[in-house]
Protein backbone atom coordinates (compact mmCIF):
# COMPACT_ATOMS: atom_id res chain seq x y z
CA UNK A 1 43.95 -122.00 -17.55
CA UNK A 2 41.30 -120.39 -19.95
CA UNK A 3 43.27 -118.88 -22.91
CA UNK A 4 42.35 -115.29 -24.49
CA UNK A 5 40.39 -114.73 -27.58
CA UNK A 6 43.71 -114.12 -30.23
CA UNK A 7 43.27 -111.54 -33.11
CA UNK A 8 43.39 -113.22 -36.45
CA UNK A 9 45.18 -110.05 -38.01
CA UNK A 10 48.16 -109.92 -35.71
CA UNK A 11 48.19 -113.22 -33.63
CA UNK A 12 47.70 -111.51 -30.69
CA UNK A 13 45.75 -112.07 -27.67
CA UNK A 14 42.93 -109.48 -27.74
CA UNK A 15 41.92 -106.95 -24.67
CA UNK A 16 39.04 -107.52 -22.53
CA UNK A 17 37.72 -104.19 -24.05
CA UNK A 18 38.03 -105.53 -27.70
CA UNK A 19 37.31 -109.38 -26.88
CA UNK A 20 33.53 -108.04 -25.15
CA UNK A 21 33.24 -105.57 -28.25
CA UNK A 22 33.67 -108.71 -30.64
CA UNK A 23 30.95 -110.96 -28.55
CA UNK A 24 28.85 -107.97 -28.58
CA UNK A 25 28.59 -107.74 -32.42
CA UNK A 26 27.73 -110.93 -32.37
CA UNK A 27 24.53 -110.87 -30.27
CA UNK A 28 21.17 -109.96 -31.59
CA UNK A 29 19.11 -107.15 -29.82
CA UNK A 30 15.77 -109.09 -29.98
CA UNK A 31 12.54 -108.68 -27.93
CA UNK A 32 12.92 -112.72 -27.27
CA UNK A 33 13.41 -111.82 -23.09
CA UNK A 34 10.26 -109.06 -23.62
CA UNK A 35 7.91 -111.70 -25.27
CA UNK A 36 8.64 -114.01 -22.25
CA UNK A 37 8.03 -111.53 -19.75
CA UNK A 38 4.73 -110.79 -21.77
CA UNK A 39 4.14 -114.54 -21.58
CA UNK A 40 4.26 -114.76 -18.01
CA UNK A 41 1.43 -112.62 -18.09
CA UNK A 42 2.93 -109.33 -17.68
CA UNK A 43 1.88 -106.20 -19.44
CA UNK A 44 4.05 -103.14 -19.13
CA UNK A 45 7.95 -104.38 -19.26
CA UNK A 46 10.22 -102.02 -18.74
CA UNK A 47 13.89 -101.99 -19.55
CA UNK A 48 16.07 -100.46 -17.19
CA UNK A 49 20.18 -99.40 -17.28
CA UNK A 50 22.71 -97.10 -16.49
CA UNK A 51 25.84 -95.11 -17.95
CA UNK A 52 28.92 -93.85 -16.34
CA UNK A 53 29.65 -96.03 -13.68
CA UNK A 54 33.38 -95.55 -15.16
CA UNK A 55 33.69 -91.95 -15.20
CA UNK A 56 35.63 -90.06 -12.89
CA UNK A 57 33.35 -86.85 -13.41
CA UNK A 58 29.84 -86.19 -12.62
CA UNK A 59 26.75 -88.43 -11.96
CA UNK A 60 25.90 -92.26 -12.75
CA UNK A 61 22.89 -91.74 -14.78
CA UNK A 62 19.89 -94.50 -14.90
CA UNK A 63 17.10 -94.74 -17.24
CA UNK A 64 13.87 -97.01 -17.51
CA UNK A 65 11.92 -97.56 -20.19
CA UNK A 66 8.92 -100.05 -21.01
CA UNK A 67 8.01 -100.25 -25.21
CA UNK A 68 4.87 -100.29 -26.97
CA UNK A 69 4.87 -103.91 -27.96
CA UNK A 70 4.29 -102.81 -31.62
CA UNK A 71 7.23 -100.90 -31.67
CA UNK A 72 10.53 -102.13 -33.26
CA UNK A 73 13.72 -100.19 -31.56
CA UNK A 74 16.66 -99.85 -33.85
CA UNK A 75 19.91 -99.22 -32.13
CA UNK A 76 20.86 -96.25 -34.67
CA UNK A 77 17.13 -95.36 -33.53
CA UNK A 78 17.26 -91.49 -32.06
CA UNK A 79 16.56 -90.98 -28.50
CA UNK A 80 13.88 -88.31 -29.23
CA UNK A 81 12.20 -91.45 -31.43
CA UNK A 82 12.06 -93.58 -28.70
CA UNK A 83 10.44 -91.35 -26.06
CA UNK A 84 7.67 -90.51 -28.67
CA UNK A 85 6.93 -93.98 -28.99
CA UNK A 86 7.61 -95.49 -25.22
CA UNK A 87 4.55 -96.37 -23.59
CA UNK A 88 6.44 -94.61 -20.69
CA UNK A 89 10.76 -93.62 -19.94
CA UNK A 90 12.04 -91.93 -16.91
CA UNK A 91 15.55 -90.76 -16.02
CA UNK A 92 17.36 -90.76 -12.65
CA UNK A 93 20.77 -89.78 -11.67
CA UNK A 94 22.77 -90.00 -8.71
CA UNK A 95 25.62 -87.35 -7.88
CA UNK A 96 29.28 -87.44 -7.22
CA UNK A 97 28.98 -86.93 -3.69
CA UNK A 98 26.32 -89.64 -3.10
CA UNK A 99 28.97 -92.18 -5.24
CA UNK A 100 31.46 -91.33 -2.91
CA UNK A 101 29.46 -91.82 -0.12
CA UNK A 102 27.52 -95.47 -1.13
CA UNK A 103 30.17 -96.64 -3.68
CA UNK A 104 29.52 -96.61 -7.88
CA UNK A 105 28.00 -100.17 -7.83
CA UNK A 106 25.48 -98.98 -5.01
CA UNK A 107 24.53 -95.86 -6.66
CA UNK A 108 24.07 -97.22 -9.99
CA UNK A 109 21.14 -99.68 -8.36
CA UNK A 110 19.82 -96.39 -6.47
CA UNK A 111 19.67 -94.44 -9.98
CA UNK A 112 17.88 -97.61 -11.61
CA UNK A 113 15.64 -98.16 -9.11
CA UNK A 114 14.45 -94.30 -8.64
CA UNK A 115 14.02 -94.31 -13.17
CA UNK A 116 11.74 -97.15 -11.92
CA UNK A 117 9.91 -95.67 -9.65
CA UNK A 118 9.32 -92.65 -11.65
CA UNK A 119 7.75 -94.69 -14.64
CA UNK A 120 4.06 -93.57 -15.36
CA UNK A 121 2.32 -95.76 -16.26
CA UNK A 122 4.52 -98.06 -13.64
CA UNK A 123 6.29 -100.90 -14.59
CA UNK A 124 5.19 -104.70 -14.14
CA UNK A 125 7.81 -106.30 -14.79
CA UNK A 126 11.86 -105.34 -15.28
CA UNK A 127 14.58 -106.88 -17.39
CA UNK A 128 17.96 -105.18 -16.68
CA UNK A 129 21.70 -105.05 -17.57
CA UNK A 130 22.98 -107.22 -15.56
CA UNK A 131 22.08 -106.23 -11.60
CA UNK A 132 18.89 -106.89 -9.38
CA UNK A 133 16.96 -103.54 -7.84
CA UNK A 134 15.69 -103.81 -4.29
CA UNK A 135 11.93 -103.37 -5.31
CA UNK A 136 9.02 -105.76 -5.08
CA UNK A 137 8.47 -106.11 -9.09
CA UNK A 138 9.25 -109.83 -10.90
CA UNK A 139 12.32 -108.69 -12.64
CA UNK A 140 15.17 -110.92 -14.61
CA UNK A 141 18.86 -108.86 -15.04
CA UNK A 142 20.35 -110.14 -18.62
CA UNK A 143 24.24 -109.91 -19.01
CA UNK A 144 24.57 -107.79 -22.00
CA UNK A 145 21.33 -107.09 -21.71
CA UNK A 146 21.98 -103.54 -23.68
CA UNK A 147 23.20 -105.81 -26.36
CA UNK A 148 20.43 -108.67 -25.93
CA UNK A 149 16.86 -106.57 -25.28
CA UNK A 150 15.65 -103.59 -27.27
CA UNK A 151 14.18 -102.00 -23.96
CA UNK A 152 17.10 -102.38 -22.15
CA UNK A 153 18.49 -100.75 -24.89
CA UNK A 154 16.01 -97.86 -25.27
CA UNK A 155 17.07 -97.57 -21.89
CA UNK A 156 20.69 -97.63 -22.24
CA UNK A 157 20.38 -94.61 -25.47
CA UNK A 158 18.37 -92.50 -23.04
CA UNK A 159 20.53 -92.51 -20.47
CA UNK A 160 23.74 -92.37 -22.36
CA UNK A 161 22.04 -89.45 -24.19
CA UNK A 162 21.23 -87.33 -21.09
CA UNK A 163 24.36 -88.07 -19.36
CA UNK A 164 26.50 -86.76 -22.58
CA UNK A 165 24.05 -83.89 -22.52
CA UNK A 166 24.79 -82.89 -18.79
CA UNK A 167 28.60 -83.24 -19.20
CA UNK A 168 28.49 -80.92 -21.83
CA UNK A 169 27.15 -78.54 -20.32
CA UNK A 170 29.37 -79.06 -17.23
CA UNK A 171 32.03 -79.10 -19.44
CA UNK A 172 31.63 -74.60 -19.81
CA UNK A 173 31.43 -74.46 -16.22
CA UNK A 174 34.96 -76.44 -15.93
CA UNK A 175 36.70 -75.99 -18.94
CA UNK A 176 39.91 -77.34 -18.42
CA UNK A 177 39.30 -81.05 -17.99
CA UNK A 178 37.56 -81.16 -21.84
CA UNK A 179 33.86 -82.98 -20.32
CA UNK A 180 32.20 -82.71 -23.74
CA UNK A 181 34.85 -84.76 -25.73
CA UNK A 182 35.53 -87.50 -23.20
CA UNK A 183 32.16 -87.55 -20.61
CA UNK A 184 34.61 -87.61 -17.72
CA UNK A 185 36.16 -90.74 -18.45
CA UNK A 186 39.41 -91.77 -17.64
CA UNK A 187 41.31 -90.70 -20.72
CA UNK A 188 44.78 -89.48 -21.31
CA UNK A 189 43.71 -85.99 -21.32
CA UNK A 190 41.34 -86.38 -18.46
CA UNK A 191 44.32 -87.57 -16.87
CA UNK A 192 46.53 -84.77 -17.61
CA UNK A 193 43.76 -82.40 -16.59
CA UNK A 194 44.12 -83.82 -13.51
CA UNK A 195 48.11 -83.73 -12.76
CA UNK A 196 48.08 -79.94 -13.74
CA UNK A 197 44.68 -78.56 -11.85
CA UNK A 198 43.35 -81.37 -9.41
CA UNK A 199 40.08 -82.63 -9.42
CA UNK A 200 36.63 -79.87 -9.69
CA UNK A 201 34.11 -80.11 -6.92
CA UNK A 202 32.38 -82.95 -9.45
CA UNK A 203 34.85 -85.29 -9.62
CA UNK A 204 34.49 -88.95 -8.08
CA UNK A 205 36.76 -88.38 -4.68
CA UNK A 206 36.58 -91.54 -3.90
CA UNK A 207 38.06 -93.04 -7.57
CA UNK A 208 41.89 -93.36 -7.35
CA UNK A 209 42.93 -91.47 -10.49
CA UNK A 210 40.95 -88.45 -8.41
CA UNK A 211 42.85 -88.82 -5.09
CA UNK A 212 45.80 -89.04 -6.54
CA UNK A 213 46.04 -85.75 -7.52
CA UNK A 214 44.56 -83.44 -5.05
CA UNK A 215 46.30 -80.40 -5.82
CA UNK A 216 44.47 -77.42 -4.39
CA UNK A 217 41.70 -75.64 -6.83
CA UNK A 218 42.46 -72.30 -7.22
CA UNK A 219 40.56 -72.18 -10.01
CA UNK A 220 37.29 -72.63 -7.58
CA UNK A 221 38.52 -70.37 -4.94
CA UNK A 222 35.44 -68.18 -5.43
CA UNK A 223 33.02 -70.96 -4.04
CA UNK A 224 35.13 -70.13 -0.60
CA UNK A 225 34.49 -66.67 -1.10
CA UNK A 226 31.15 -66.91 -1.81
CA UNK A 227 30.84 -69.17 1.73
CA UNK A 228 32.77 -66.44 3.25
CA UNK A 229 30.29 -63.75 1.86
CA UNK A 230 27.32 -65.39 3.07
CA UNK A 231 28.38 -66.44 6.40
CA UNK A 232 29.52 -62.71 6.87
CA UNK A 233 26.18 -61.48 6.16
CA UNK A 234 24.47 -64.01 8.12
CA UNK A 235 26.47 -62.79 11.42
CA UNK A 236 25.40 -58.99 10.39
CA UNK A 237 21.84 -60.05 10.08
CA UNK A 238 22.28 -62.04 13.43
């Protein structure tokens, strides 16, 4: 039986969450996998990966970008930095209602795939966290790869950036669940949000902490009334 990592503080065996955060200080975000790729003889490598495949709220966002090779990415490096010096980025997401429909794993690989597709220049060659994208380019998925490649992560910032960016601004239209301080993950006041008012028309249906409490919305009773409203005036106009 493979033992946990312990803590040498308390003797403990550590979480999964703080075992992967220790092996993740301890890699180096290199362009080794980039340089290979460029070996190989390709020319515009693009880095591609996605954030919020745990949330509960919103969309699985996707970005893809490919580096100027004489361009060193820092990780404390801001977004805005590395789409003035990308070659070329792009940024896809994919909805609730389609994650619900196709499952999170599923719609992450649609998300990545369309921030590929919408790269201009286009891409040669991909190198992404972990998965494999139904299109025809030579690509290699790298576990860790956010951790291991700077353009995976100049992908990873850009789409963590835009995705904290959207749930803020969801977070006016449905105040009560407090979207800008926990992005819709599943955190004990997520949680609660959801035992008192049920889930918002954005949350993941299909994600058991959301099914779990489907208490009914009045809070988003006037979306029926606006229905109402415009069905009414359809049948006048008819």
């Amino acid at each position: 039986m493979k033992s946990s990592p312990i803590s040498s503080r308390t003797n403990r065996p550590l979480s999964a969450s703080a075992a992967k955060l220790r092996l993740l200080k301890k890699l180096r975000c290199t362009l080794r996998y980039e340089k290979q790729a460029w070996g190989s003889g390709a020319v515009r490598v693009a880095g591609v990966d996605e954030v919020g495949r745990g949330s509960l709220f919103g969309p699985v966002v996707a970005a893809a970008v490919i580096l100027d090779p004489g361009y060193r990415v820092r990780r404390e490096v801001l977004a805005e930095r590395i789409r003035e010096h990308a070659i070329a980025w792009a940024i896809a997401a994919v909805d609730a209602a389609r994650i619900d429909q196709i499952n999170i794993y599923q719609a992450s690989r649609v998300a990545m795939r369309e921030a590929v597709v919408r790269l201009a220049p286009a891409a040669d060659y991909l190198l992404i966290d972990a998965l494999r994208l139904d299109c025809p380019l030579p690509q290699q998925a790298i576990i860790h790869g956010d951790a291991l490649s700077a353009s995976i992560a100049a992908a990873s910032i850009l789409a963590k950036v835009e995705r904290d960016r959207m749930m803020c601004e969801w977070d006016a239209v449905f105040p009560a669940y407090g979207l800008a301080s926990h992005k819709g993950y599943s955190t004990l006041r997520h949680l609660s949000a959801l035992t008192e008012h049920g889930p918002s028309p954005l949350h993941r249906q299909s994600f058991a902490p959301v099914w779990q409490n489907p208490v009914p919305q009045e809070a988003f009773a006037f979306m029926d009334e606006e229905v109402a409203e415009e069905a009414a005036a359809e049948d006048l106009a008819g």
